[in-house]
Every structure is written in structure tokens, then in C-alpha cells.
PDB file of N, CA and C in Angstrom:
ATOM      1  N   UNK A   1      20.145  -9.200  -2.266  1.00  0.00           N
ATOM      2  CA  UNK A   1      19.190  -8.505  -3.118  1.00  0.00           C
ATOM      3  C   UNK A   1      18.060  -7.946  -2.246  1.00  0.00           C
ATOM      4  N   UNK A   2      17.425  -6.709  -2.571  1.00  0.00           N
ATOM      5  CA  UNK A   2      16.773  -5.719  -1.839  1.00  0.00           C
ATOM      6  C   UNK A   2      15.291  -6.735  -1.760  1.00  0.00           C
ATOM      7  N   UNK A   3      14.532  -6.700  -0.883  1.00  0.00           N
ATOM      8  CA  UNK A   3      13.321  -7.464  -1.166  1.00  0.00           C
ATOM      9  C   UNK A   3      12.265  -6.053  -1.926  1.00  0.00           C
ATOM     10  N   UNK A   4      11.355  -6.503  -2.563  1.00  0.00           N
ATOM     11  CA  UNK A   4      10.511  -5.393  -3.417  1.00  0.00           C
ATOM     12  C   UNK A   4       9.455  -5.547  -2.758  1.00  0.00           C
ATOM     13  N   UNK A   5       9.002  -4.273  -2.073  1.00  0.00           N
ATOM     14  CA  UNK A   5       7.808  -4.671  -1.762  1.00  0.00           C
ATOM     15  C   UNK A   5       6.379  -3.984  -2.157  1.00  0.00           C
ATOM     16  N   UNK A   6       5.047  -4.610  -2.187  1.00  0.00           N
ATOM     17  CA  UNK A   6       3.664  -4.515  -3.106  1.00  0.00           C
ATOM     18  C   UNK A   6       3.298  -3.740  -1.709  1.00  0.00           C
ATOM     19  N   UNK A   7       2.432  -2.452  -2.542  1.00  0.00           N
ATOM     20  CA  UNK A   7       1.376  -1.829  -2.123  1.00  0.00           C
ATOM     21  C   UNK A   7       0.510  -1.350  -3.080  1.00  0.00           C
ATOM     22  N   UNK A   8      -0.663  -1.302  -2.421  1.00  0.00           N
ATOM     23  CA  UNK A   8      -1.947  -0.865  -3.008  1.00  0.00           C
ATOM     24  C   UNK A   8      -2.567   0.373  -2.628  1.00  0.00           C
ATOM     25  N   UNK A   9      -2.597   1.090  -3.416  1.00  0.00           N
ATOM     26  CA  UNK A   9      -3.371   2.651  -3.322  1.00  0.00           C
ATOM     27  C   UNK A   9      -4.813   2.663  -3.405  1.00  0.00           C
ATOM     28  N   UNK A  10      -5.229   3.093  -2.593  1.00  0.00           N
ATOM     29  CA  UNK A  10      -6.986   3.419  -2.417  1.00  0.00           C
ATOM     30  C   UNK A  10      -6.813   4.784  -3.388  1.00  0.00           C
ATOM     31  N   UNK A  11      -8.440   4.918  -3.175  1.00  0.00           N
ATOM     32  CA  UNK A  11      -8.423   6.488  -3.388  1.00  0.00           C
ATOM     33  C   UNK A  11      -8.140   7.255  -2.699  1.00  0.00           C
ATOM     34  N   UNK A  12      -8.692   7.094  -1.638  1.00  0.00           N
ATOM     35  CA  UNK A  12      -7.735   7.800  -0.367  1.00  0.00           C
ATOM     36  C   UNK A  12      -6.878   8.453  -0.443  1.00  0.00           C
ATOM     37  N   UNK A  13      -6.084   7.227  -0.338  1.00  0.00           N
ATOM     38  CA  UNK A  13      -4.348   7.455  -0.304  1.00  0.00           C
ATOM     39  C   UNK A  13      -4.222   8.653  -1.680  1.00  0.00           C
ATOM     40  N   UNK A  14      -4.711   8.131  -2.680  1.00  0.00           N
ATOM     41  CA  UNK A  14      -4.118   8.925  -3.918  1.00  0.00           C
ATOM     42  C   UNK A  14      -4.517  10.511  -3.773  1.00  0.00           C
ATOM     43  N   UNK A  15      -5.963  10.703  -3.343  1.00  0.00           N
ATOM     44  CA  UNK A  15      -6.417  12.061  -3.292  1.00  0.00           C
ATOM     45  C   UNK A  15      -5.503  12.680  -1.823  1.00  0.00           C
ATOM     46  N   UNK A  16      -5.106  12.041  -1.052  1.00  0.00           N
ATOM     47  CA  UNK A  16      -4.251  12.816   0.174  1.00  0.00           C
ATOM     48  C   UNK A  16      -2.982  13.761  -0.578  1.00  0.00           C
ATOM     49  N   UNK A  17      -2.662  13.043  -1.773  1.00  0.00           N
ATOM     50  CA  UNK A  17      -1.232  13.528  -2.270  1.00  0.00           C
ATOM     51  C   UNK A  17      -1.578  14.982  -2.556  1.00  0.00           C
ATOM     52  N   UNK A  18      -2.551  15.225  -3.400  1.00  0.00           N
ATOM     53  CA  UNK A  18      -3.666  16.172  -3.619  1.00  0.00           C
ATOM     54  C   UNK A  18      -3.554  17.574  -2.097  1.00  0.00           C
ATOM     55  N   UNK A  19      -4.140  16.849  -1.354  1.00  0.00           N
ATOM     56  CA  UNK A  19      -4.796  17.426  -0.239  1.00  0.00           C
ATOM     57  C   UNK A  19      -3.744  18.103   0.672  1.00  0.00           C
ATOM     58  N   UNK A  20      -3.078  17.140   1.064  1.00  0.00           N
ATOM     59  CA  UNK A  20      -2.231  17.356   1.784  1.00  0.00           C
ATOM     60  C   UNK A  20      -0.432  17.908   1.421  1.00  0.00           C
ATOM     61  N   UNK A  21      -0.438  17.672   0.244  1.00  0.00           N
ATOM     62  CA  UNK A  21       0.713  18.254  -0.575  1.00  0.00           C
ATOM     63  C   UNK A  21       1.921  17.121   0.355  1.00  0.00           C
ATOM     64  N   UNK A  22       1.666  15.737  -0.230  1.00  0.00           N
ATOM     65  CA  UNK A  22       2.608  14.972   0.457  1.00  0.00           C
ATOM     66  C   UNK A  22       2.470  14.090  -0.558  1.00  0.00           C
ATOM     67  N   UNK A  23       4.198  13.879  -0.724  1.00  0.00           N
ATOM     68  CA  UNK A  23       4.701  12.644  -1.804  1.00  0.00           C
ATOM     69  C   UNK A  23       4.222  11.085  -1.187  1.00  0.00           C
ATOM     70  N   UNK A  24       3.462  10.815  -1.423  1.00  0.00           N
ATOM     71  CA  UNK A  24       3.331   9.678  -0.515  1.00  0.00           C
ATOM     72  C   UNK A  24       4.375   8.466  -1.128  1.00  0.00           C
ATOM     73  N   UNK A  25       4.115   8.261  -2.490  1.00  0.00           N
ATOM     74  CA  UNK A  25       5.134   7.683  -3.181  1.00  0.00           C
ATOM     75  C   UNK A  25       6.633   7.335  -2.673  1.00  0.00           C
ATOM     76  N   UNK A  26       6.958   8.820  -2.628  1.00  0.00           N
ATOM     77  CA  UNK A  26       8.236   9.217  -1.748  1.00  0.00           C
ATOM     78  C   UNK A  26       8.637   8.717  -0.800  1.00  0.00           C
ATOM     79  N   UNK A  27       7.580   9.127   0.278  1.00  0.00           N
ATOM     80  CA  UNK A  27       7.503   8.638   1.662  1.00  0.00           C
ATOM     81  C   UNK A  27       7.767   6.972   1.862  1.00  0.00           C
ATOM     82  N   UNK A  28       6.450   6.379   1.230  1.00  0.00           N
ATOM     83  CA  UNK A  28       6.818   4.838   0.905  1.00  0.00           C
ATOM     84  C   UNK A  28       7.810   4.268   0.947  1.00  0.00           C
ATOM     85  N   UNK A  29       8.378   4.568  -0.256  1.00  0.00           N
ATOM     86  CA  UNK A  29       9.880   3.815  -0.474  1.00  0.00           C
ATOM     87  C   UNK A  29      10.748   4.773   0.177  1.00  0.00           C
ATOM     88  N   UNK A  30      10.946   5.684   1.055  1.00  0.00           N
ATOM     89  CA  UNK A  30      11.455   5.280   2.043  1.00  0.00           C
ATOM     90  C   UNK A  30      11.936   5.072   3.080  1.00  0.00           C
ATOM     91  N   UNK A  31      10.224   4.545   3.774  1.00  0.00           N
ATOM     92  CA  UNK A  31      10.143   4.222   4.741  1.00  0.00           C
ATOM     93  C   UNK A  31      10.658   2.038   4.723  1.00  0.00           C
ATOM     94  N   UNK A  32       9.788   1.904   2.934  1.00  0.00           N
ATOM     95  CA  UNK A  32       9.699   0.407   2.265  1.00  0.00           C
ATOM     96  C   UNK A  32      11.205  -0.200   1.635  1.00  0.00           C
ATOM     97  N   UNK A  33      11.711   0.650   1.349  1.00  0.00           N
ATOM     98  CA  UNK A  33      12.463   0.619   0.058  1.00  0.00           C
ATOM     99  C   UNK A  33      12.162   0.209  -0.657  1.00  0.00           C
ATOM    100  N   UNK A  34      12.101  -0.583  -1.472  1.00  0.00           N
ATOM    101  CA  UNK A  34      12.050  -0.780  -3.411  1.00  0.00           C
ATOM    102  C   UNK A  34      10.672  -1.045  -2.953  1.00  0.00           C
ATOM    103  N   UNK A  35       9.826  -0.825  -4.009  1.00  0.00           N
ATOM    104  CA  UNK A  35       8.529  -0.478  -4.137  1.00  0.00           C
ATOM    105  C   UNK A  35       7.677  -0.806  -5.280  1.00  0.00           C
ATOM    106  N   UNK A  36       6.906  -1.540  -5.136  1.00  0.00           N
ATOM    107  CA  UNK A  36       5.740  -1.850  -6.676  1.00  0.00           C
ATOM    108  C   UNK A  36       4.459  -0.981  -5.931  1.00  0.00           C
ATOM    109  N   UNK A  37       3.976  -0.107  -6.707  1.00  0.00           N
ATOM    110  CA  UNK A  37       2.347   0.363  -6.139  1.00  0.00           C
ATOM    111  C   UNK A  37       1.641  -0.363  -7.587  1.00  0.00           C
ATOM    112  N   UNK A  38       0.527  -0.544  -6.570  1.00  0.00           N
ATOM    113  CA  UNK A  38      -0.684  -0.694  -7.510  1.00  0.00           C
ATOM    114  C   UNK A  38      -1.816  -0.133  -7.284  1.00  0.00           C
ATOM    115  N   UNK A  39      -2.502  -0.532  -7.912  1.00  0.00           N
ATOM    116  CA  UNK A  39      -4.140   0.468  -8.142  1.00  0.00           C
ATOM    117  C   UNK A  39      -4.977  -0.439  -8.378  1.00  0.00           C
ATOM    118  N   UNK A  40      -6.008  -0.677  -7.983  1.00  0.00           N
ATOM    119  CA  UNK A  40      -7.336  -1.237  -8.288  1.00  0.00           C
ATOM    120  C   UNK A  40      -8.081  -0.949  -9.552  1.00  0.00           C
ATOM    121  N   UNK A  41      -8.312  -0.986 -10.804  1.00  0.00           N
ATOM    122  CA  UNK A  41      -9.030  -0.635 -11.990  1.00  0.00           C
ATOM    123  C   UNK A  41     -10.102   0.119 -11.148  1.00  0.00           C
ATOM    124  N   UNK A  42     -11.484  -0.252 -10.015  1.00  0.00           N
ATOM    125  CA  UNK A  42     -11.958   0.595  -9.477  1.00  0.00           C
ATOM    126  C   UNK A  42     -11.662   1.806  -9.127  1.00  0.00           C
ATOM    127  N   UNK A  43     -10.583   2.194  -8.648  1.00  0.00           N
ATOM    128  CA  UNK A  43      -9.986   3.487  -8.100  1.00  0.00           C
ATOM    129  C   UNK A  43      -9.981   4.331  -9.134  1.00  0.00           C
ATOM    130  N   UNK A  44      -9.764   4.258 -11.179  1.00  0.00           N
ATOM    131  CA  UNK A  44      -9.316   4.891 -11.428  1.00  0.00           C
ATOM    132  C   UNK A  44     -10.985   5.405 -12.056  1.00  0.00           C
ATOM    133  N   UNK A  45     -11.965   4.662 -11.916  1.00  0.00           N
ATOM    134  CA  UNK A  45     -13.168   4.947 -12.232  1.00  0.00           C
ATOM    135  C   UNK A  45     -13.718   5.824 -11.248  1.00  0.00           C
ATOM    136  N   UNK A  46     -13.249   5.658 -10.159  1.00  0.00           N
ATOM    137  CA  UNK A  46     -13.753   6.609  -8.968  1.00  0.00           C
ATOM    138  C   UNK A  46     -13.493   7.853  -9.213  1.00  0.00           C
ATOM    139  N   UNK A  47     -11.768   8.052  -9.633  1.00  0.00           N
ATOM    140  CA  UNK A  47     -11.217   9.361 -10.046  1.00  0.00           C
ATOM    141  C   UNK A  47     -11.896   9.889 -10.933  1.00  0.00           C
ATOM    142  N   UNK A  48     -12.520   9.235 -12.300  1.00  0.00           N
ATOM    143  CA  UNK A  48     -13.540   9.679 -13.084  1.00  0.00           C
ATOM    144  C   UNK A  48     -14.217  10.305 -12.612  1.00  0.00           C
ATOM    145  N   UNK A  49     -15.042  10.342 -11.805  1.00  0.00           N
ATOM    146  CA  UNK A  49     -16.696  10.481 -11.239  1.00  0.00           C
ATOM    147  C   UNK A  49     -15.815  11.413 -10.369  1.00  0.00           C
ATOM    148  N   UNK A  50     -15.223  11.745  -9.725  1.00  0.00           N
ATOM    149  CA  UNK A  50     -14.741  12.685  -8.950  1.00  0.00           C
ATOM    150  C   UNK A  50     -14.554  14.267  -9.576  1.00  0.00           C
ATOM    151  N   UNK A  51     -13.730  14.083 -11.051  1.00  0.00           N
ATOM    152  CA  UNK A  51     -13.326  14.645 -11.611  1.00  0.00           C
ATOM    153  C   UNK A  51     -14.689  15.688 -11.982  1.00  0.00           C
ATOM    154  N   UNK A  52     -15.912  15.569 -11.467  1.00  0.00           N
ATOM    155  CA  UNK A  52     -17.065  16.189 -12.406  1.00  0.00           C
ATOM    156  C   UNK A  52     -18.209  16.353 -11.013  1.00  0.00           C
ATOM    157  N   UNK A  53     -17.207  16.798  -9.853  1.00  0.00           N
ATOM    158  CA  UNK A  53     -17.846  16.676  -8.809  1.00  0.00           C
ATOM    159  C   UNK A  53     -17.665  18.134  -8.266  1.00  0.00           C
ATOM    160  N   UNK A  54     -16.596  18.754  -8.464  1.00  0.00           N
ATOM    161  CA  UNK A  54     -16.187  20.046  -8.082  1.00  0.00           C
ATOM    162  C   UNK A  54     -14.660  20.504  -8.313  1.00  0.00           C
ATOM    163  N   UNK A  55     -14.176  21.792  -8.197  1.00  0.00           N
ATOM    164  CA  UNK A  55     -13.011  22.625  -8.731  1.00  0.00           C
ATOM    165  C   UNK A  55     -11.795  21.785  -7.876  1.00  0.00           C
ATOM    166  N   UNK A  56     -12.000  21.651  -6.200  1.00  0.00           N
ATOM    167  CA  UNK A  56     -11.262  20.854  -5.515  1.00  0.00           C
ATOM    168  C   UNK A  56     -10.997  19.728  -5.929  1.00  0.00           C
ATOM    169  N   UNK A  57     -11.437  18.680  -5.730  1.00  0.00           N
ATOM    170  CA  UNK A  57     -11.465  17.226  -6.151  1.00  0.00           C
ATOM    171  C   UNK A  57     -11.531  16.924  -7.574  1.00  0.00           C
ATOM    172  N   UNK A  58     -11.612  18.134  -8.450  1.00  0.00           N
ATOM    173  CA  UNK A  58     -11.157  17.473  -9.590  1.00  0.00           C
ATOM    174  C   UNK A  58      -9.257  17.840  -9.752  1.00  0.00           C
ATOM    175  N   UNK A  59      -8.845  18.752  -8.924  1.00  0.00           N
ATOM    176  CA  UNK A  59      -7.600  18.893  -9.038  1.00  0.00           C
ATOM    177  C   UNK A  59      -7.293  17.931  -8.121  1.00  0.00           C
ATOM    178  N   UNK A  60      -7.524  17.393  -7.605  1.00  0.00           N
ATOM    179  CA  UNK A  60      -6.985  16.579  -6.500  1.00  0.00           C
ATOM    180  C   UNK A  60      -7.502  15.051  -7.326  1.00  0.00           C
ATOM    181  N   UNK A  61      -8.235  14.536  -8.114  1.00  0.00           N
ATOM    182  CA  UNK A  61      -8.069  13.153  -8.881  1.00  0.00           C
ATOM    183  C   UNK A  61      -7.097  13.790  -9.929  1.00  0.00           C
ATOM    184  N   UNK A  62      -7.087  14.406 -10.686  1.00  0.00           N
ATOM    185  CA  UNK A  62      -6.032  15.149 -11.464  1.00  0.00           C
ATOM    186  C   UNK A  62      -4.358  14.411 -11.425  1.00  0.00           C
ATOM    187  N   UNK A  63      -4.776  15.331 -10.154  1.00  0.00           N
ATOM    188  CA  UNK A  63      -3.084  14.714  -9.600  1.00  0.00           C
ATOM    189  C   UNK A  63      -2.813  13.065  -9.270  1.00  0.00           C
ATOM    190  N   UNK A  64      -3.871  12.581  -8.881  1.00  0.00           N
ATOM    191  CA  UNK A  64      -3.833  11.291  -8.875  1.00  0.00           C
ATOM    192  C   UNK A  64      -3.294  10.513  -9.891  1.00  0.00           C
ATOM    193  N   UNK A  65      -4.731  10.398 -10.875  1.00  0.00           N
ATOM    194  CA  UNK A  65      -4.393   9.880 -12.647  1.00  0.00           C
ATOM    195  C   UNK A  65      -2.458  10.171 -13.042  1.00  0.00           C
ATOM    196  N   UNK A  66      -2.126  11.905 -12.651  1.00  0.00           N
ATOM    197  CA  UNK A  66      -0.446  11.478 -13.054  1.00  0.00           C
ATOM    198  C   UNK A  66      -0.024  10.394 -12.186  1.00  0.00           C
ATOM    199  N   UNK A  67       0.423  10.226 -11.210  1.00  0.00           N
ATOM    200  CA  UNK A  67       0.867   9.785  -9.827  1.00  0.00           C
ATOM    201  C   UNK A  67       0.638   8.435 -10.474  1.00  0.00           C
ATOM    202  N   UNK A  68      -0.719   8.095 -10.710  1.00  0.00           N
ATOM    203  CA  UNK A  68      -1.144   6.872 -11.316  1.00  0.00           C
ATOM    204  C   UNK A  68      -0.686   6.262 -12.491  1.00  0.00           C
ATOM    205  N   UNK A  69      -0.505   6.973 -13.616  1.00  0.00           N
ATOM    206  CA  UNK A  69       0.229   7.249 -14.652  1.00  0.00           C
ATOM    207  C   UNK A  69       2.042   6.861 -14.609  1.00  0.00           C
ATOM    208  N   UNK A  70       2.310   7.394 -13.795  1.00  0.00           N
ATOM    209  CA  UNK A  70       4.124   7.709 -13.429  1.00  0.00           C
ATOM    210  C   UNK A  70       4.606   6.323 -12.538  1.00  0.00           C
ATOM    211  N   UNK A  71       3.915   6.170 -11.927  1.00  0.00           N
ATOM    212  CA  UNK A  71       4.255   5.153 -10.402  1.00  0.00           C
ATOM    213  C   UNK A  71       3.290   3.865 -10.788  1.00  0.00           C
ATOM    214  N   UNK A  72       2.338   3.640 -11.244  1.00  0.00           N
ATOM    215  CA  UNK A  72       1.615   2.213 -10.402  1.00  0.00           C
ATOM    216  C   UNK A  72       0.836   1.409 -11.438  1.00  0.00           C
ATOM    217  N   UNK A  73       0.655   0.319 -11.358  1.00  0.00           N
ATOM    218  CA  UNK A  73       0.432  -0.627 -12.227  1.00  0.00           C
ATOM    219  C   UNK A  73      -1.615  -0.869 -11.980  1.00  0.00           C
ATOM    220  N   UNK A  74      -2.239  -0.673 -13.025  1.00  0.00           N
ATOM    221  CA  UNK A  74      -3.533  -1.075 -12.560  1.00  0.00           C
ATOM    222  C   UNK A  74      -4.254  -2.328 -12.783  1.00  0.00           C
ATOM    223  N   UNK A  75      -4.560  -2.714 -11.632  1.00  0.00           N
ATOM    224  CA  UNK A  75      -4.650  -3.997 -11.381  1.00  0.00           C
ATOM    225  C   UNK A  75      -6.655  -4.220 -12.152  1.00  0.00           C
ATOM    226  N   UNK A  76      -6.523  -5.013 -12.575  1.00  0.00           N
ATOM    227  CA  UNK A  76      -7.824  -5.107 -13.554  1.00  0.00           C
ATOM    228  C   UNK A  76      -8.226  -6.528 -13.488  1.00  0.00           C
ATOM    229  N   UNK A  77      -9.608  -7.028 -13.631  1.00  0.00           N
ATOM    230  CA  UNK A  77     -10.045  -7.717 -12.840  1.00  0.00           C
ATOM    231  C   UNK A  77     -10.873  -8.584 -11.848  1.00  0.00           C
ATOM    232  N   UNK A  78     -11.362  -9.810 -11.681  1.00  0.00           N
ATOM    233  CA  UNK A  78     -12.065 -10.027 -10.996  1.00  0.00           C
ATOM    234  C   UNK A  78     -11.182 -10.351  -9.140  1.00  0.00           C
ATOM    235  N   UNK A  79     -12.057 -10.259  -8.478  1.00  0.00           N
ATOM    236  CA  UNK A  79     -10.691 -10.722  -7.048  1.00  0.00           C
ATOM    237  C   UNK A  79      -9.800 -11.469  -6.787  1.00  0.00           C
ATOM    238  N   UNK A  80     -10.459 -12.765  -7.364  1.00  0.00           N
ATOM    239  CA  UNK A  80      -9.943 -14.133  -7.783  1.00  0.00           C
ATOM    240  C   UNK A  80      -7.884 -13.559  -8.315  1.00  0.00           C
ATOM    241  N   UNK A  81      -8.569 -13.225  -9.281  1.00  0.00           N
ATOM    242  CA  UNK A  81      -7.238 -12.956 -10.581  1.00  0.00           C
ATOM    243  C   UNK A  81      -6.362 -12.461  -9.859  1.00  0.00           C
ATOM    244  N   UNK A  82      -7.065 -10.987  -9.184  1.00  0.00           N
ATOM    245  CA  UNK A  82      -6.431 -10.043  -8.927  1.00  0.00           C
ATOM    246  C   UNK A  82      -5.540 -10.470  -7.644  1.00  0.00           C
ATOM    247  N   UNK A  83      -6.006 -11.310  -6.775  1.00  0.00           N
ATOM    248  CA  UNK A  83      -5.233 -12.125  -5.881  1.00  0.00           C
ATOM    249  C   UNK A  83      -4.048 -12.734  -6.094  1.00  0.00           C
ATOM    250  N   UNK A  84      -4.433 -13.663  -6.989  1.00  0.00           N
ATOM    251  CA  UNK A  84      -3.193 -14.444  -7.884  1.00  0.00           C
ATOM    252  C   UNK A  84      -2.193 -13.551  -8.577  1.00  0.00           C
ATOM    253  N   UNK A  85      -2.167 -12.565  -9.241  1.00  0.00           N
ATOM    254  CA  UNK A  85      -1.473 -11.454  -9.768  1.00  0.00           C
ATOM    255  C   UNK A  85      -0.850 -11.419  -8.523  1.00  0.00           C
ATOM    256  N   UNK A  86      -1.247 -10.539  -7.499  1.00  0.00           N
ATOM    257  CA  UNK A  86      -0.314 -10.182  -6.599  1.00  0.00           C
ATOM    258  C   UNK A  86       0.457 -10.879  -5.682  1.00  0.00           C
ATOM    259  N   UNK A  87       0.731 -12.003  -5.541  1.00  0.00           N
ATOM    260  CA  UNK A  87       1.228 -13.049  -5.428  1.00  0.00           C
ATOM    261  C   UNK A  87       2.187 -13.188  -6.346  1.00  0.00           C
ATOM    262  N   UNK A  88       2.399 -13.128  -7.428  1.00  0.00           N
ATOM    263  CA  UNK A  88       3.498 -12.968  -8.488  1.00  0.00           C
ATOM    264  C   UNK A  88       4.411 -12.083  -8.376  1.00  0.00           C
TER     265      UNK A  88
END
């Protein structure tokens, strides 16, 4: 059986997909193979506040939120929790 493996998306990472016109998703799994992404509940508040920042970067959190939407689980949370979650 394939091992699955956890990653975590910054904002970063998510606005590069944006920027740079690269599946990162894609890339991931496979470079990873099988693949869980996650997201920080922070990240998707960031994308908020981004979204009302300018014409660029709001298309570029845009694309994120889908990406975010389609692919990744948001992790919500104090650190504690959010530790233990990913461990599961």
C-alpha cells in the first residue's frame, strides 16, 4: 500500500500557483505520490485581506480559495489540536 503523504500550504505556496502559472498540486504528487494538502484556517483569512489589496493579488488569492476548495483540508484551530490532527 502506497504511503500518503501530509503537506501544508502557506500562502506562499498557494499565491505562486497564481504567479507563476504552476500546478503545484500537480507537481507534489508527483514528485510525493498520494497526497493529503492542508491549509492553516489562517491562510484562508490572509487570502481575505489580500483579495481587497489590488487587481493582481486578488486574482492570484482567487485562484487560491479554488485550489483550496478542490484539493485541501483546512486545518482549524489552536496548535495544540492542530498538531494532534496531523498526526492522524
Amino acid at each position: 500500500m502506497e504511503k500518503l503523504n501530509k503537506v501544508v500550504l502557506d500562502t506562499n505556496m498557494l499565491l505562486a500557483i497564481g504567479e507563476l502559472k504552476i500546478d503545484v498540486i500537480e507537481e507534489l504528487e508527483k514528485e510525493l505520490g498520494r497526497t493529503e494538502f492542508f491549509v492553516p484556517e489562517e491562510v484562508t483569512k490572509e487570502l481575505e485581506k489580500l483579495k481587497k489589496t489590488g487587481r493582481t493579488k486578488k486574482v492570484n488569492a482567487e485562484i487560491a480559495e479554488k485550489i483550496i476548495e478542490k484539493h485541501c483540508r483546512i486545518l482549524k484551530g489552536k496548535k495544540k489540536k492542530l498538531i494532534n490532527e496531523w498526526k492522524n
